[in-house]
Protein backbone atom coordinates (compact mmCIF):
# COMPACT_ATOMS: atom_id res chain seq x y z
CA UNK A 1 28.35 -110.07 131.83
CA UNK A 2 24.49 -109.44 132.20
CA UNK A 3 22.20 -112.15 130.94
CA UNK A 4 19.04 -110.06 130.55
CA UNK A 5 18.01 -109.76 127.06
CA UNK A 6 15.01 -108.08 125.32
CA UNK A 7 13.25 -108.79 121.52
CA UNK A 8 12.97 -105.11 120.05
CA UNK A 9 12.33 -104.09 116.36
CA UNK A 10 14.96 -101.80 115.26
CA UNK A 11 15.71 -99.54 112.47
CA UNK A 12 18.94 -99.95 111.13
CA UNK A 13 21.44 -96.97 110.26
CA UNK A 14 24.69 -96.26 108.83
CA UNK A 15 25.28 -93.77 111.53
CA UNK A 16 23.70 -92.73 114.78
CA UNK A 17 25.58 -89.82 116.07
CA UNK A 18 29.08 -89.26 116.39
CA UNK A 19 32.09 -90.85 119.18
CA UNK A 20 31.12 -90.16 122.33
CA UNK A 21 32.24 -88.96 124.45
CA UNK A 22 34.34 -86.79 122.27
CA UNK A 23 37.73 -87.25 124.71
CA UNK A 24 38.87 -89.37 126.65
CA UNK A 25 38.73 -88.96 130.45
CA UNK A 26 39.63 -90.77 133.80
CA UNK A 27 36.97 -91.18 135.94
CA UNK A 28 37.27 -92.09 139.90
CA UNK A 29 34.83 -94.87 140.77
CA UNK A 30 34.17 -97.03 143.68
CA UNK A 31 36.20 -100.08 143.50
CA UNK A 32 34.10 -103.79 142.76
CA UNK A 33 31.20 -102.21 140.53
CA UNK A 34 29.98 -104.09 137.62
CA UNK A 35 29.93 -101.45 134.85
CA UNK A 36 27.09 -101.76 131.76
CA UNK A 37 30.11 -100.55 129.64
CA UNK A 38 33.71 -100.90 131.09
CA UNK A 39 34.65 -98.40 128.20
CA UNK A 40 32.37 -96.18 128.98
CA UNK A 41 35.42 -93.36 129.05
CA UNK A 42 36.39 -93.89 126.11
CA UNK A 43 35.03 -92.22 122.74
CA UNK A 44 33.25 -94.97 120.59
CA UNK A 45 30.78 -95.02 118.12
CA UNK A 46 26.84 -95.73 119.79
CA UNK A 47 25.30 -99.28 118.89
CA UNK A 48 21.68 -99.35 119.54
CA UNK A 49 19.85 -96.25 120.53
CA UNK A 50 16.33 -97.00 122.21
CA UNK A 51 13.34 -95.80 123.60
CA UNK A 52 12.13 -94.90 126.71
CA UNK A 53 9.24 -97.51 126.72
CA UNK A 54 12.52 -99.66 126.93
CA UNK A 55 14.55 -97.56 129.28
CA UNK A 56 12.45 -97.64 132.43
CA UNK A 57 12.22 -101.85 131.75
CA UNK A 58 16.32 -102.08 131.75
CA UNK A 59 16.57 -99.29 135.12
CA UNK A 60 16.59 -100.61 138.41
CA UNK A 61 15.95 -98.55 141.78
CA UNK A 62 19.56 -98.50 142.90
CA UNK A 63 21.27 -94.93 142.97
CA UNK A 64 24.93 -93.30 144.16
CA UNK A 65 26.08 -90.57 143.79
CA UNK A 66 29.77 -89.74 143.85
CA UNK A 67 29.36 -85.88 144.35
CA UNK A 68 27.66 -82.66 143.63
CA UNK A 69 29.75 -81.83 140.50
CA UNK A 70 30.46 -84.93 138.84
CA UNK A 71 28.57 -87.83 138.32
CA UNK A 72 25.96 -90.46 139.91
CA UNK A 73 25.87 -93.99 139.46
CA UNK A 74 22.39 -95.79 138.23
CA UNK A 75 21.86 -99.69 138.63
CA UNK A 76 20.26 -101.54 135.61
CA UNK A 77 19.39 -104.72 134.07
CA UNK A 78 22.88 -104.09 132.44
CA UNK A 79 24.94 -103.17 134.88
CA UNK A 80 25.36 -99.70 136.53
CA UNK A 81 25.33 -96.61 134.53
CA UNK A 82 27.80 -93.80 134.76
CA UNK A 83 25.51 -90.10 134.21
CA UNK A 84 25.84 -86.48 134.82
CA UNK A 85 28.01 -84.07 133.96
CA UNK A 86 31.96 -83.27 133.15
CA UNK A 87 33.96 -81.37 135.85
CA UNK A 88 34.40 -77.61 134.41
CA UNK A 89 38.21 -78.05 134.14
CA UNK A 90 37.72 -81.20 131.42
CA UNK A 91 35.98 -78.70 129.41
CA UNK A 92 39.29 -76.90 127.88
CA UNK A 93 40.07 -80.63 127.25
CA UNK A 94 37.23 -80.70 124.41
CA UNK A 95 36.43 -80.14 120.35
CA UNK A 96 34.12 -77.50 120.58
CA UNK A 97 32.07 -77.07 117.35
CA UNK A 98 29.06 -74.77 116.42
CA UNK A 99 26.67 -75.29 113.36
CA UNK A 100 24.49 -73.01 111.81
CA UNK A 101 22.00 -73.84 109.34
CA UNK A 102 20.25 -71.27 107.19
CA UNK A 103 16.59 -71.85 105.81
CA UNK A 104 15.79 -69.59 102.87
CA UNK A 105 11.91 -68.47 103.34
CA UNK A 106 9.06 -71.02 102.08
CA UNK A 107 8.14 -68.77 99.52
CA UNK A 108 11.81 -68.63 98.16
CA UNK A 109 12.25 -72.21 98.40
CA UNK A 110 8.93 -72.82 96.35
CA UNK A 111 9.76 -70.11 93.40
CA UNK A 112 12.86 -72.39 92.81
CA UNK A 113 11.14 -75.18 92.77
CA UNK A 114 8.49 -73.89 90.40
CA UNK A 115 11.52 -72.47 88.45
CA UNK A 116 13.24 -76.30 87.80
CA UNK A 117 10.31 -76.87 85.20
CA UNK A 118 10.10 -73.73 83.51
CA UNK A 119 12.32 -72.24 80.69
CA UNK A 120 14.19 -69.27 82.33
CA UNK A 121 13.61 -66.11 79.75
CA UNK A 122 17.25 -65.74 79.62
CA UNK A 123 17.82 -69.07 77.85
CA UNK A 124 16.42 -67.36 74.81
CA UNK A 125 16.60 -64.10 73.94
CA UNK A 126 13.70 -61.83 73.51
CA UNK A 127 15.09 -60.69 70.70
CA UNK A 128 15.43 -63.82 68.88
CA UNK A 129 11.61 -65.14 70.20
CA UNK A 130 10.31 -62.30 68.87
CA UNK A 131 12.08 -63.14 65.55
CA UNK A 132 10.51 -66.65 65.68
CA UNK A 133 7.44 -65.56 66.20
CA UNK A 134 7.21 -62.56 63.55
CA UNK A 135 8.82 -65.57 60.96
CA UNK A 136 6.13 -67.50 61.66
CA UNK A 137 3.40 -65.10 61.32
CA UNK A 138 4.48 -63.83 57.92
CA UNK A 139 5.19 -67.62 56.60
CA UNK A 140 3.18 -69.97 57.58
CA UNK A 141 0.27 -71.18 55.67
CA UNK A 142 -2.38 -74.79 55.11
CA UNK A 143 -2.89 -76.93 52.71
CA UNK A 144 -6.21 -77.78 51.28
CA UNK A 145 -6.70 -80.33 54.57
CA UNK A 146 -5.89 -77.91 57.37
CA UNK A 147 -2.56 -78.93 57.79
CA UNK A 148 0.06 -76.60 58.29
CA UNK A 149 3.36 -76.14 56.21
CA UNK A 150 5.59 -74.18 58.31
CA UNK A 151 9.53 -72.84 57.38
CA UNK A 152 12.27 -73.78 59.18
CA UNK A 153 13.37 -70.75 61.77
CA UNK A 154 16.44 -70.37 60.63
CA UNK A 155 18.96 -67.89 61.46
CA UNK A 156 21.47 -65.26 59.94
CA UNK A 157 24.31 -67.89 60.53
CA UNK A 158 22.57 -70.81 58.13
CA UNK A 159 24.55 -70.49 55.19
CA UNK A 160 27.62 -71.35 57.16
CA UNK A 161 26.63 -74.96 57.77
CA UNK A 162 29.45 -77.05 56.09
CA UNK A 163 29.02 -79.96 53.79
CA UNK A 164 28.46 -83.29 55.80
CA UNK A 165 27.32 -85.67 53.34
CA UNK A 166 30.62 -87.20 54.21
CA UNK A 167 30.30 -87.35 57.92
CA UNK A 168 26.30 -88.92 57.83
CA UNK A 169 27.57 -91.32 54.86
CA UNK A 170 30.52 -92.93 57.53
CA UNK A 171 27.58 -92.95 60.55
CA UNK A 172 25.20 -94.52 58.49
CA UNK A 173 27.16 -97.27 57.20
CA UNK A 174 27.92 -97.97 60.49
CA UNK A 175 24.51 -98.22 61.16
CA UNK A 176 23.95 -100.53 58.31
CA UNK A 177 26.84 -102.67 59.91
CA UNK A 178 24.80 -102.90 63.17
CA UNK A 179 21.55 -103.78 61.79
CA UNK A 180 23.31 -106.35 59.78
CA UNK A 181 24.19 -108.33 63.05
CA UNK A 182 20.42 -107.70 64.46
CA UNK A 183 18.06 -108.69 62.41
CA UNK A 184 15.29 -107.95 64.85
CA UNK A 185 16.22 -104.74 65.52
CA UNK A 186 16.47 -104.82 60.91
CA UNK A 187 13.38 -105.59 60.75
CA UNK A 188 11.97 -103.25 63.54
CA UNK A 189 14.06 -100.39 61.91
CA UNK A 190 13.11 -101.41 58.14
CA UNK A 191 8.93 -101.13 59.15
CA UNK A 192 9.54 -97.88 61.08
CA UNK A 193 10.70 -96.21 57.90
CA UNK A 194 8.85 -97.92 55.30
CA UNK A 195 5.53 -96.51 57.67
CA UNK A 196 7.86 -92.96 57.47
CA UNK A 197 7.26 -93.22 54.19
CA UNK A 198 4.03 -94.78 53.32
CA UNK A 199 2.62 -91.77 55.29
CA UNK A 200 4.47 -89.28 52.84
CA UNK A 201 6.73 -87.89 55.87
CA UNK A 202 9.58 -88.09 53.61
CA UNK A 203 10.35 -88.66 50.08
CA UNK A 204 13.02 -89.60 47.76
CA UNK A 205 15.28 -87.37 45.29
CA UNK A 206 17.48 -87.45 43.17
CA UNK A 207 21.12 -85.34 44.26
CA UNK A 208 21.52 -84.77 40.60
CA UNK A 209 18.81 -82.29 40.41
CA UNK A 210 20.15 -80.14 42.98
CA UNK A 211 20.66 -75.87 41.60
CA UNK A 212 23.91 -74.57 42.30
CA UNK A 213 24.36 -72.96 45.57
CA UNK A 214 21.57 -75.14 47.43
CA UNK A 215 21.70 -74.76 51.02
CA UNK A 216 21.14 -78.52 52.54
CA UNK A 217 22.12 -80.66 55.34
CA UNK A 218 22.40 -84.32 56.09
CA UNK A 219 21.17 -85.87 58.95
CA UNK A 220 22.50 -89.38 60.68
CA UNK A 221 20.07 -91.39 62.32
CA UNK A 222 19.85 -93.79 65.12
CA UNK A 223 17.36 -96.19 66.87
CA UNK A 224 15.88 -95.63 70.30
CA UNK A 225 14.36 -98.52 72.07
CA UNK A 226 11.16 -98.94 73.53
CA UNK A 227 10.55 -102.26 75.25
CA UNK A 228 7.52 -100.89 77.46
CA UNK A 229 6.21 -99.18 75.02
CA UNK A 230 2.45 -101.50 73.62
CA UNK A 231 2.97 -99.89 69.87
CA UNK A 232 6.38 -98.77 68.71
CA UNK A 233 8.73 -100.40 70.12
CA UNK A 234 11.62 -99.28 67.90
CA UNK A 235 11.24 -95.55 66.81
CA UNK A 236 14.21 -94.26 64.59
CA UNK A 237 15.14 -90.61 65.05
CA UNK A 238 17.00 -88.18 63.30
CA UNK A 239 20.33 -85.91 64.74
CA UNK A 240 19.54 -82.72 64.40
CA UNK A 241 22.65 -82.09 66.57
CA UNK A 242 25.78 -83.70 64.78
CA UNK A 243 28.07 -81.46 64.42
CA UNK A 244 29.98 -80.88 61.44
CA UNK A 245 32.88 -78.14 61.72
CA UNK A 246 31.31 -76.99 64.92
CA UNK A 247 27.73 -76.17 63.32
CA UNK A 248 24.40 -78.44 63.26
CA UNK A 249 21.40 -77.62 61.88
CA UNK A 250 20.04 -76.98 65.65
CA UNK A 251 22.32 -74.41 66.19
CA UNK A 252 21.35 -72.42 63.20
CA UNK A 253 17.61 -72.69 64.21
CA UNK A 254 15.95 -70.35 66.13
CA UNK A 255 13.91 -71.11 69.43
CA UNK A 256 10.63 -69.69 70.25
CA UNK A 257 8.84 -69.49 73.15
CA UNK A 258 7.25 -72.17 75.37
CA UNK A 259 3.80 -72.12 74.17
CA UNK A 260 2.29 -75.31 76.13
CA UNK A 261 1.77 -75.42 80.12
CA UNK A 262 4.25 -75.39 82.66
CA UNK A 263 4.21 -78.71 84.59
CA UNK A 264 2.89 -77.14 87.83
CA UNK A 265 0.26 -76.32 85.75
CA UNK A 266 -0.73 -79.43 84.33
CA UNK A 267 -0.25 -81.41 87.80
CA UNK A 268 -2.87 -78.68 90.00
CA UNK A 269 -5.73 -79.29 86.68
CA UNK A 270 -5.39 -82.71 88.14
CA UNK A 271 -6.82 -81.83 91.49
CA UNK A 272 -9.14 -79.98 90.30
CA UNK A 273 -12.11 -82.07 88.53
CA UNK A 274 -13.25 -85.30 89.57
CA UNK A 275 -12.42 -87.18 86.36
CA UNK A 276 -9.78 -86.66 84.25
CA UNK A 277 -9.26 -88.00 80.08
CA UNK A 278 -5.76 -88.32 79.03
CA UNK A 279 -5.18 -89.03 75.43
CA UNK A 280 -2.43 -88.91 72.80
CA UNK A 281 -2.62 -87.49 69.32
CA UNK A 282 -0.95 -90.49 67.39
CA UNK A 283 2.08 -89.00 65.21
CA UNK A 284 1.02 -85.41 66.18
CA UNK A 285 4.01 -83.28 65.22
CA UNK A 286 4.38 -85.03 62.11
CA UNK A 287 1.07 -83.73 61.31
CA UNK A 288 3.00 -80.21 60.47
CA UNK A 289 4.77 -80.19 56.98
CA UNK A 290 8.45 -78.64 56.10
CA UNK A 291 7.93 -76.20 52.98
CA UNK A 292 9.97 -77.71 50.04
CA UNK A 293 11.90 -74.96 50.38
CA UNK A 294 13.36 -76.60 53.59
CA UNK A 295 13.41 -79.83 52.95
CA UNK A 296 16.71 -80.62 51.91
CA UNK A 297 17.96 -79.54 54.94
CA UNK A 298 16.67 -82.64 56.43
CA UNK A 299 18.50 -85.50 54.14
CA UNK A 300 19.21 -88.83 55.15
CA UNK A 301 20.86 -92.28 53.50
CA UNK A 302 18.43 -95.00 53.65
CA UNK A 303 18.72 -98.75 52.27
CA UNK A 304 16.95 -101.70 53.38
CA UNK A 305 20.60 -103.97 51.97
CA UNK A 306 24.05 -103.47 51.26
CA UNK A 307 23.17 -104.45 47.33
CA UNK A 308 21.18 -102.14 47.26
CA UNK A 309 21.39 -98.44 45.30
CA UNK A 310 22.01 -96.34 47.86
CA UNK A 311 18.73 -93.72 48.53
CA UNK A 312 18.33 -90.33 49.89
CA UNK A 313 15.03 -89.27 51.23
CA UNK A 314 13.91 -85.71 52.44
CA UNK A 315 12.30 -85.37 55.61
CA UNK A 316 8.45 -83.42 54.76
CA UNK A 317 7.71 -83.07 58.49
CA UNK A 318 9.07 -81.77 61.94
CA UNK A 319 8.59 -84.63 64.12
CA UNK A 320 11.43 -87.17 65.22
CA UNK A 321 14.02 -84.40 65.11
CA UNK A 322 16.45 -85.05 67.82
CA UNK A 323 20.08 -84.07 69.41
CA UNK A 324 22.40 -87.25 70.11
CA UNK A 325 21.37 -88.37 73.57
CA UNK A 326 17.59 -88.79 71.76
CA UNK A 327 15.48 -86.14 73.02
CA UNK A 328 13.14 -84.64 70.72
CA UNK A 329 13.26 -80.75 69.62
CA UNK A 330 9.88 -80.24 69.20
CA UNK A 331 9.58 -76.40 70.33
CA UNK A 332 11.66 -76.05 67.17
C-alpha cells in the first residue's frame, strides 16, 4: 500500500459513470508488480475521478509494455497502472450498447416554452369566446361613479344547477366548528368579512322574498393563509367549484379570452427601460359589480356565533371567486 497522499477539493456525485470495465477479464502480468488497483479486472464502480493538473503529479517515468496488442504498464505514485486496449477476441465477450439522443430545433424548443404560459385556443372554444364577448358587449353598463356592473356569462346549461343550500349549510358549519377552536384565525376571518361588507361587496337578504322559480346558488367558503403577506394575512374566498350533482356554478359560466399579457411579455418590458414602477390596485376586481339579477347566484351562510340567527349575504362583486384548491377565477 502506497503512502503518497494529496489535499484536492472535490465535487461530490451520486454517480460517476458506470462499472468498468464492463466484464470481467484475465489479464497476464509479470509476476512481483505492485498494482495501483489489484482489482483492476474486475468491473467496479469509479471512486474519485481527477484532473490532469493531478495526473502528471501521481505519474512516474517508468514504462513496460507487454505487447503490441494488449496493454502497457505505467509506474505511479500509486502503484503501476494497467492501460491500452482489449485483445479483439474479448470483444464478443462484451454489452454492447448504442444511444441516440434527439434535439428538437431551438426554435421548436422555444415555441413550447413560450406555449407553457399561454392559454392554448383550444382550451376554449371560439365559439363560446365569441359568445362571451358579444354578452358582454350587449350587457354591460356603469353606474353613476364609473364602475362597471357586469352579468354573469352564463351558459345554456344554467338552469340545471341543483339545489345546494344543503351541501354549503353542512361545509359551513364545519367551518364554524373550526373557527370555534381558533380564535385567531375567528377573529382574522370575522374582520375579513365584516370589511366584505362595510365596503358593500355583499349584502344581506331575506330567503323569504325569493319569486318562484329563482335561479340561485350557494357558495361554501374557506380561509387561505397568508403569513408573508404585510396586509391581509387571512383572505376568505368563495368555491365557485363545489360541485353539487356534478354541476358548479364554474361550469355553467362561460370563459372569455385572455385579455391581459402573456408572461413573456411582461418579463422582456422589464429589459427594456431603465426604471421600472410596479404597483397594485388594492381590491381591484372587486371594483366590478354583479347585476342584481345575478346575485343570488353567489349566496353564502355567514355568522360571527353559534347563537346567533343564522345570515345569508349575496355576493355584489366578482372578486374572491375561487375553485377548491384556492385559485382565483378572475378571467370569469
Amino acid at each position: 500500500m502506497s503512502d503518497y497522499s494529496f489535499l484536492v477539493n472535490c465535487l461530490v456525485s451520486p454517480k460517476i459513470s458506470g462499472r468498468i470495465p464492463t466484464v470481467k477479464k484475465n489479464w497476464e502480468l509479470p509476476q512481483g508488480l505492485k498494482l495501483a488497483d489489484p482489482s483492476f479486472h474486475e468491473p467496479s464502480q469509479i471512486d474519485l475521478l481527477i484532473g490532469m493538473d493531478w495526473f502528471y503529479d501521481i505519474m512516474k517515468p517508468g514504462f513496460l509494455k507487454l505487447n503490441d496488442d494488449l496493454s502497457s504498464l505505467h509506474d505511479s505514485q500509486l502503484g503501476w497502472l494497467v492501460g491500452g486496449k482489449l485483445h479483439e477476441r474479448s470483444y464478443s465477450d462484451l454489452a454492447m450498447n448504442s444511444y441516440a439522443v434527439s434535439v428538437d430545433p431551438m426554435e421548436e424548443l422555444m415555441q413550447k416554452l413560450w406555449g407553457v404560459e399561454s392559454v392554448s385556443p383550444e382550451m376554449v372554444p371560439s365559439s363560446e369566446k365569441e359568445q362571451y364577448e358579444a354578452q358582454f358587449t350587449a350587457t354591460y353598463r356603469r353606474d353613476d361613479s364609473g364602475r362597471f356592473i357586469l352579468h354573469l356569462p352564463l351558459k345554456d346549461n344554467a338552469p340545471q344547477l341543483a339545489d345546494s343550500r344543503f351541501m354549503t349549510l353542512r361545509r359551513f358549519y364545519m367551518l364554524e366548528s373550526k373557527l370555534q377552536r381558533n380564535l385567531d384565525l375567528k377573529v382574522q376571518y370575522d374582520a375579513f368579512l365584516d370589511e366584505y361588507e362595510a365596503l358593500g361587496h355583499c349584502h344581506e337578504i331575506n330567503e323569504h322574498d325569493d319569486p318562484p322559480g329563482l335561479l340561485k346558488f350557494y357558495l361554501p367558503h374557506h380561509t387561505v393563509l397568508r403569513p408573508s403577506k404585510t396586509t391581509t394575512k387571512c383572505r376568505v374566498v368563495f368555491n365557485a367549484s363545489a360541485k353539487v350533482f356534478g354541476l358548479s356554478l364554474n361550469d355553467v359560466m362561460m370563459i372569455g379570452a385572455t385579455v391581459h399579457s402573456d408572461l413573456l411579455s411582461i418579463i422582456l418590458r422589464f429589459r427594456k427601460f431603465r426604471y421600472v414602477l410596479s404597483a397594485d390596485v388594492s381590491k381591484m376586481y372587486r371594483q366590478m359589480l354583479i347585476d342584481p339579477t345575478f346575485t343570488p347566484l353567489q349566496r353564502i351562510f355567514w355568522r360571527k356565533s353559534p347563537q346567533d340567527p343564522l345570515r345569508i349575504l349575496e355576493l355584489s362583486t366578482y372578486g374572491d371567486i375561487c375553485d377548491d384548491r384556492g385559485k382565483e377565477f378572475l378571467h370569469r
